[in-house]
PDB file of N, CA and C in Angstrom:
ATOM      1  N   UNK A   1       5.589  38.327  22.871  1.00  0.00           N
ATOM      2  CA  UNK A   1       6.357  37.446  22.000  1.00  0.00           C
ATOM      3  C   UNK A   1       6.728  38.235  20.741  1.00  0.00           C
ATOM      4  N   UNK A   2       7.816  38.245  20.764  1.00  0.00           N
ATOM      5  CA  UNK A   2       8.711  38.718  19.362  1.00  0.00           C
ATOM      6  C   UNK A   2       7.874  37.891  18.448  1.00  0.00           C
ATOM      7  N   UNK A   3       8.312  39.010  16.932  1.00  0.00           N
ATOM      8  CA  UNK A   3       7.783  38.458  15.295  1.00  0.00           C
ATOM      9  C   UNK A   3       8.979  37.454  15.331  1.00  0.00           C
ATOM     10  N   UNK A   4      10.171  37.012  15.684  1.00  0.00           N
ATOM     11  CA  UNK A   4      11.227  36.196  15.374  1.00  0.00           C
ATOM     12  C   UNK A   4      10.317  34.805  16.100  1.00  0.00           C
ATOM     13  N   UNK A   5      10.049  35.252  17.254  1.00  0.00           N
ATOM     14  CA  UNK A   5       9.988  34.174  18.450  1.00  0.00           C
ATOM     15  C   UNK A   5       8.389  33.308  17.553  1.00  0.00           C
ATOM     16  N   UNK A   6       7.351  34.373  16.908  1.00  0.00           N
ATOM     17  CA  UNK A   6       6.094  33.906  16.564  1.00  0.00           C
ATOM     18  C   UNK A   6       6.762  33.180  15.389  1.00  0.00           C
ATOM     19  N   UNK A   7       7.594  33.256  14.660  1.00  0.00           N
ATOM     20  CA  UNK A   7       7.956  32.928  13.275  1.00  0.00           C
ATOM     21  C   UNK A   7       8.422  31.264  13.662  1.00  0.00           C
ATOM     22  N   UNK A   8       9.366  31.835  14.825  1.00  0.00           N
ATOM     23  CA  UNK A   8      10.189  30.243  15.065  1.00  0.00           C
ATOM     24  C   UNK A   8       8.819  29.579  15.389  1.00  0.00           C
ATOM     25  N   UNK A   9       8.029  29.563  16.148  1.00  0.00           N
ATOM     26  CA  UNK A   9       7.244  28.918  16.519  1.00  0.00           C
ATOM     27  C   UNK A   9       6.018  28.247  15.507  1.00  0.00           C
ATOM     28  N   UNK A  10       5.568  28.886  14.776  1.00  0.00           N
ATOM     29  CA  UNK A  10       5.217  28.781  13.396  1.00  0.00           C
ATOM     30  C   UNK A  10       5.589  27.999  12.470  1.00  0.00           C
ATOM     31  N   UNK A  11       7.021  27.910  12.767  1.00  0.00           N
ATOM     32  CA  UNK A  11       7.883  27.033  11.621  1.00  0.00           C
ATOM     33  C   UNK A  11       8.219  25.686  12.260  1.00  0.00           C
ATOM     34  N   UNK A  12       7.841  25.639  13.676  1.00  0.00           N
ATOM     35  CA  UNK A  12       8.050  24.489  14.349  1.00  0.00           C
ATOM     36  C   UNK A  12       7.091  23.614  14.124  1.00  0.00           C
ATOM     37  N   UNK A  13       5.628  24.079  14.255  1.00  0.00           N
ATOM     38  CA  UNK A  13       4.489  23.999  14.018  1.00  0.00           C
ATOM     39  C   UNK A  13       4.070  22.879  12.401  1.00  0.00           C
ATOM     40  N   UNK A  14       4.753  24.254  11.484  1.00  0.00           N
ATOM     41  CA  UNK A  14       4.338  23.579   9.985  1.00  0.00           C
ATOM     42  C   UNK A  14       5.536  22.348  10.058  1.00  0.00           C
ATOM     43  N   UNK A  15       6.895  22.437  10.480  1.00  0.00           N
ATOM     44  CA  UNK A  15       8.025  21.368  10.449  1.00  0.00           C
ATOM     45  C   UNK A  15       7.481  19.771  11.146  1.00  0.00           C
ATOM     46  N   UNK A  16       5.937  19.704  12.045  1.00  0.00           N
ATOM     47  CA  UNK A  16       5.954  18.698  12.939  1.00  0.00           C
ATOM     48  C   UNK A  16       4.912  18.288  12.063  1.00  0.00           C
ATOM     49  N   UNK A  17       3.975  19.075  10.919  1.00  0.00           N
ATOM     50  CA  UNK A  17       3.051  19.177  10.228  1.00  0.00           C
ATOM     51  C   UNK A  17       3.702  17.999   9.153  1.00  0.00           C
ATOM     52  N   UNK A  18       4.423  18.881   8.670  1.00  0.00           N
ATOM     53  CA  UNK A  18       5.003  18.008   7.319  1.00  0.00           C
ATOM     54  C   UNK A  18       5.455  16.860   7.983  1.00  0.00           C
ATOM     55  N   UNK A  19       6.386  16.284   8.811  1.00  0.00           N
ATOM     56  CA  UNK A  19       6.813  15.156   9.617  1.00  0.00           C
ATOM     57  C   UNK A  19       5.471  14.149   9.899  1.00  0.00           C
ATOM     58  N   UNK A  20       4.400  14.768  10.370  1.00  0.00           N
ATOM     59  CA  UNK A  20       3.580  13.669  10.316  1.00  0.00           C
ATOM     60  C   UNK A  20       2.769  13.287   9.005  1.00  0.00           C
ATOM     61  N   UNK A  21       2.742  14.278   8.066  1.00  0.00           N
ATOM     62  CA  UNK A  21       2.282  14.134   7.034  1.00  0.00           C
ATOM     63  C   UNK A  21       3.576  12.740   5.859  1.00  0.00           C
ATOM     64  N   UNK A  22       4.459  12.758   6.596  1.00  0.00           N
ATOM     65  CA  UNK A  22       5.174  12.326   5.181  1.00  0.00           C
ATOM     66  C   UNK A  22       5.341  10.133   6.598  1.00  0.00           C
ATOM     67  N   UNK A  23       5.006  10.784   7.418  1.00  0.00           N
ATOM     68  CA  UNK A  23       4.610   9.418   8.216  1.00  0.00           C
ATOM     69  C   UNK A  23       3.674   8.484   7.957  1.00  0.00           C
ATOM     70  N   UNK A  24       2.344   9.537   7.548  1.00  0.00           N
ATOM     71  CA  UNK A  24       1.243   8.825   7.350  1.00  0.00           C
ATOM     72  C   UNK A  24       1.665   8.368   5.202  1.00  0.00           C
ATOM     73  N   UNK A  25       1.972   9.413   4.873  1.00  0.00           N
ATOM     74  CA  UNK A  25       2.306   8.645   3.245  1.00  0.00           C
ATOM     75  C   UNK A  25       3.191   7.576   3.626  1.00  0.00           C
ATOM     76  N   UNK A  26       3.875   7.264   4.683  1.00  0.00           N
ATOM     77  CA  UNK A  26       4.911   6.187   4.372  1.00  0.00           C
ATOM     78  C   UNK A  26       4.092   5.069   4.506  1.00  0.00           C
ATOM     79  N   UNK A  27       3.016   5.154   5.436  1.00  0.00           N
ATOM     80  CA  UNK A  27       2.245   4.036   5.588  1.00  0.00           C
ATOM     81  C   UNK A  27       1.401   3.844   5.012  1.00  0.00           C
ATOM     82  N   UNK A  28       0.807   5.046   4.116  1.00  0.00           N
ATOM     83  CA  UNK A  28      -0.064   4.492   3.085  1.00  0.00           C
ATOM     84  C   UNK A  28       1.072   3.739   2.098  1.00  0.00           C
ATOM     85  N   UNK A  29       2.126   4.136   1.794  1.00  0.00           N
ATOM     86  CA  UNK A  29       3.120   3.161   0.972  1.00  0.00           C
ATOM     87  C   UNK A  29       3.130   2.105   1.118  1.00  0.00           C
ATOM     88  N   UNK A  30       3.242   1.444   2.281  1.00  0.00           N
ATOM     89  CA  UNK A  30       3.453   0.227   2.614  1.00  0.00           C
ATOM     90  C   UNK A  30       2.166  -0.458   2.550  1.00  0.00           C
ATOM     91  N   UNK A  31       1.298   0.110   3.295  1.00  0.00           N
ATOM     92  CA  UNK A  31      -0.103  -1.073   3.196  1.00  0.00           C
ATOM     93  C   UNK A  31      -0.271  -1.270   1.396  1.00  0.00           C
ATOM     94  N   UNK A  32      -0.356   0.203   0.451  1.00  0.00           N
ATOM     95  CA  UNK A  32      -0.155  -0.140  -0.986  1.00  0.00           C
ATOM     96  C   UNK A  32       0.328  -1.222  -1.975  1.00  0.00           C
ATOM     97  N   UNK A  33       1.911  -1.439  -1.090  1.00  0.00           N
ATOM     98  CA  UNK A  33       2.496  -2.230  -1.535  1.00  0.00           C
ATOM     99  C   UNK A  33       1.705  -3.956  -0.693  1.00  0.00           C
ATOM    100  N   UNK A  34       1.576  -3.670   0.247  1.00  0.00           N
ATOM    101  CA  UNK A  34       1.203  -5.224   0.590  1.00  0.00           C
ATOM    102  C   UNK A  34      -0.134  -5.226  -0.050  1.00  0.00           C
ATOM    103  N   UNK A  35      -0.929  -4.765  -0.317  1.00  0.00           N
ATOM    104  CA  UNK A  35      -2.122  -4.917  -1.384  1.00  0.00           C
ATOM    105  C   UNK A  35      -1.881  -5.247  -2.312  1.00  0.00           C
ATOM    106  N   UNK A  36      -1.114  -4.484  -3.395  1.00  0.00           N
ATOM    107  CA  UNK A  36      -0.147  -4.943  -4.252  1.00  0.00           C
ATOM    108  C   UNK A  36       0.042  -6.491  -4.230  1.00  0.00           C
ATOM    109  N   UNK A  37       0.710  -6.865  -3.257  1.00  0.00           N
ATOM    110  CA  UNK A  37       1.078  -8.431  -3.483  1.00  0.00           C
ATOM    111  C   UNK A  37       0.437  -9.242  -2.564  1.00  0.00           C
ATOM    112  N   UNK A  38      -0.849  -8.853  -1.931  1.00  0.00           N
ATOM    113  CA  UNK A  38      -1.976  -9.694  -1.627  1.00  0.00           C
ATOM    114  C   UNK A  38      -2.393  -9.944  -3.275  1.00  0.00           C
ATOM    115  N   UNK A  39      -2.684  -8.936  -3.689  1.00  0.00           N
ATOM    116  CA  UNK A  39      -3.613  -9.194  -5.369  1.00  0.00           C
ATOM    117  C   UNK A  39      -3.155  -9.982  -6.021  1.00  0.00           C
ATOM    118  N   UNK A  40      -1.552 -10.172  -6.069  1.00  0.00           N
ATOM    119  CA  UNK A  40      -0.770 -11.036  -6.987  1.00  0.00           C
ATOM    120  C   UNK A  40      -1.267 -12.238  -6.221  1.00  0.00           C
ATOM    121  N   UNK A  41      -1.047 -12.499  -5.164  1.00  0.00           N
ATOM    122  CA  UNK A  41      -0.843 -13.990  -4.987  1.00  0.00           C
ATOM    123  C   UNK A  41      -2.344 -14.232  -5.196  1.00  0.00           C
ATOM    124  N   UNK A  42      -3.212 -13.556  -5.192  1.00  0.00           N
ATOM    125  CA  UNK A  42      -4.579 -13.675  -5.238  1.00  0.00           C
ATOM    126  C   UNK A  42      -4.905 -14.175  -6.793  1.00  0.00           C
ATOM    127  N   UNK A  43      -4.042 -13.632  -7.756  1.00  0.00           N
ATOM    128  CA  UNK A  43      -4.599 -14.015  -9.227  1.00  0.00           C
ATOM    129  C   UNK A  43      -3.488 -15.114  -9.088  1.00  0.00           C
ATOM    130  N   UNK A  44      -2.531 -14.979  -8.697  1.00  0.00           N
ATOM    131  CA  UNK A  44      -1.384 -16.540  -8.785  1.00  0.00           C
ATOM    132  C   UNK A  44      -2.437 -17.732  -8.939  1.00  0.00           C
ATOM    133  N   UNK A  45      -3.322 -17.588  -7.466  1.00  0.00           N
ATOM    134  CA  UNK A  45      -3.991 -18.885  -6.811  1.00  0.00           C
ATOM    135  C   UNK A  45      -5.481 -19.049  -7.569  1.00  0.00           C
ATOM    136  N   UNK A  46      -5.800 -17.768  -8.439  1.00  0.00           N
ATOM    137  CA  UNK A  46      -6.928 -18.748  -9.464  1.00  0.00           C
ATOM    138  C   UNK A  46      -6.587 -18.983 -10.346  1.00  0.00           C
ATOM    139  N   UNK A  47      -5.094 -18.620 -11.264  1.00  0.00           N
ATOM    140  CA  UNK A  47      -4.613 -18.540 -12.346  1.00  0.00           C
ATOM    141  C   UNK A  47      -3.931 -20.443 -12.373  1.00  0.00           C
ATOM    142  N   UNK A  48      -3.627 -20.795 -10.895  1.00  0.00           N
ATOM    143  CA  UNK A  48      -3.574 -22.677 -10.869  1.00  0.00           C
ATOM    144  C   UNK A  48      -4.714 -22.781 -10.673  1.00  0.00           C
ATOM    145  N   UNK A  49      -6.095 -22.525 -10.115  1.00  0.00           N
ATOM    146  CA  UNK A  49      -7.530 -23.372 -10.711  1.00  0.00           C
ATOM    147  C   UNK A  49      -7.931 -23.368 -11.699  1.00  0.00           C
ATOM    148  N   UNK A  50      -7.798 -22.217 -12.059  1.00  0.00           N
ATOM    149  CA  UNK A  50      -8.135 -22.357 -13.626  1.00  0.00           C
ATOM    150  C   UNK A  50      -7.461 -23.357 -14.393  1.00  0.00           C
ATOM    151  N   UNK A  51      -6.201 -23.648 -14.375  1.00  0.00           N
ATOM    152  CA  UNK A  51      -5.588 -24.615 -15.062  1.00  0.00           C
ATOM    153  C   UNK A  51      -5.633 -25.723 -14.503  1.00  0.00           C
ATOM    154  N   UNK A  52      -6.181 -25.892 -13.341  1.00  0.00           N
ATOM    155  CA  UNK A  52      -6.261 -27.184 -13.013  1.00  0.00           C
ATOM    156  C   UNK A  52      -7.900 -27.434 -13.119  1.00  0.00           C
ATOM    157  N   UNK A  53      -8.473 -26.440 -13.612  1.00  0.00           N
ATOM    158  CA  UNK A  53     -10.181 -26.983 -14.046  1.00  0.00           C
ATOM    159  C   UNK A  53      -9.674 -27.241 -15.135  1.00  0.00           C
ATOM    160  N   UNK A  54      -9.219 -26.548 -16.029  1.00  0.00           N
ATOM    161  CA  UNK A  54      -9.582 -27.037 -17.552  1.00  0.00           C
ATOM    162  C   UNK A  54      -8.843 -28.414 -18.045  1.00  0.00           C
ATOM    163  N   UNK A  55      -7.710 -28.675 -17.036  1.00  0.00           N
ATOM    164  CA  UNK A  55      -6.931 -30.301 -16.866  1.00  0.00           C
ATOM    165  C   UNK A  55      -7.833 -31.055 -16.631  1.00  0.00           C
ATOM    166  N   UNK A  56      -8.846 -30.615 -15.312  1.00  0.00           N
ATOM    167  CA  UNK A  56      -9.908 -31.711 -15.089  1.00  0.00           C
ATOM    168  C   UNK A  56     -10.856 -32.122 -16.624  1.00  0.00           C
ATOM    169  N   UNK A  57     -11.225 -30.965 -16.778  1.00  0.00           N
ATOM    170  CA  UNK A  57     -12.031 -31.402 -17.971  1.00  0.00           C
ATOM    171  C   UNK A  57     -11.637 -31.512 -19.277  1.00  0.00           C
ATOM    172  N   UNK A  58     -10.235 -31.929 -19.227  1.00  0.00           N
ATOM    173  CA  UNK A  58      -9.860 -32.145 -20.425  1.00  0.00           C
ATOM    174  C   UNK A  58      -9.714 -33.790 -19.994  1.00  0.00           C
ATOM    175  N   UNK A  59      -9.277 -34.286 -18.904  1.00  0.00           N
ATOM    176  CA  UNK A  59      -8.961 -35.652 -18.325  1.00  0.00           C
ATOM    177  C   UNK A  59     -10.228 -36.239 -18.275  1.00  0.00           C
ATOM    178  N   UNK A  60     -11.902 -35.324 -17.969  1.00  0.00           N
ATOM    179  CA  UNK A  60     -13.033 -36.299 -17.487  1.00  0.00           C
ATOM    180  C   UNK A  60     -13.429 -36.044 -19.452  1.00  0.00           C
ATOM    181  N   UNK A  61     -13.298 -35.647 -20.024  1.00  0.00           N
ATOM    182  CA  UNK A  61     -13.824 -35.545 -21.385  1.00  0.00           C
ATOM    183  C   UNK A  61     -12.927 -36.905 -22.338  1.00  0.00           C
ATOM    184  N   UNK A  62     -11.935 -37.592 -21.933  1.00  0.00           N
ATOM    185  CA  UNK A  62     -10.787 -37.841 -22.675  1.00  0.00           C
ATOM    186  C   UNK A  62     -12.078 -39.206 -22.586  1.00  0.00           C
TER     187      UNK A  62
END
């Protein structure tokens, strides 16, 4: 095998390298982002108990 033929092959090699590498960041992107807005809706939904505790006990105190 030719230095051309080892080179191409080499470069095929690191080219399938980077390709799966920028696959797996895409999917760490995405699960990121849906974490991301699991968390939101997660503080959304105590951010109405909370206000609906302190309604309660402003209504059982009245």
């Amino acid at each position: 095998m030719s230095k051309v033929e080892q080179l191409r092959d080499f470069n095929n090699f690191a080219e399938s390298i980077l390709n799966k590498l920028e696959e797996y960041d895409s999917v760490i992107q995405t699960q990121s982002l849906q974490q991301d807005s699991i968390l939101t809706e997660i503080s959304n939904q105590v951010e109405i108990v909370r206000k609906q505790a302190e309604e309660d006990l402003t209504t059982s105190s009245a």
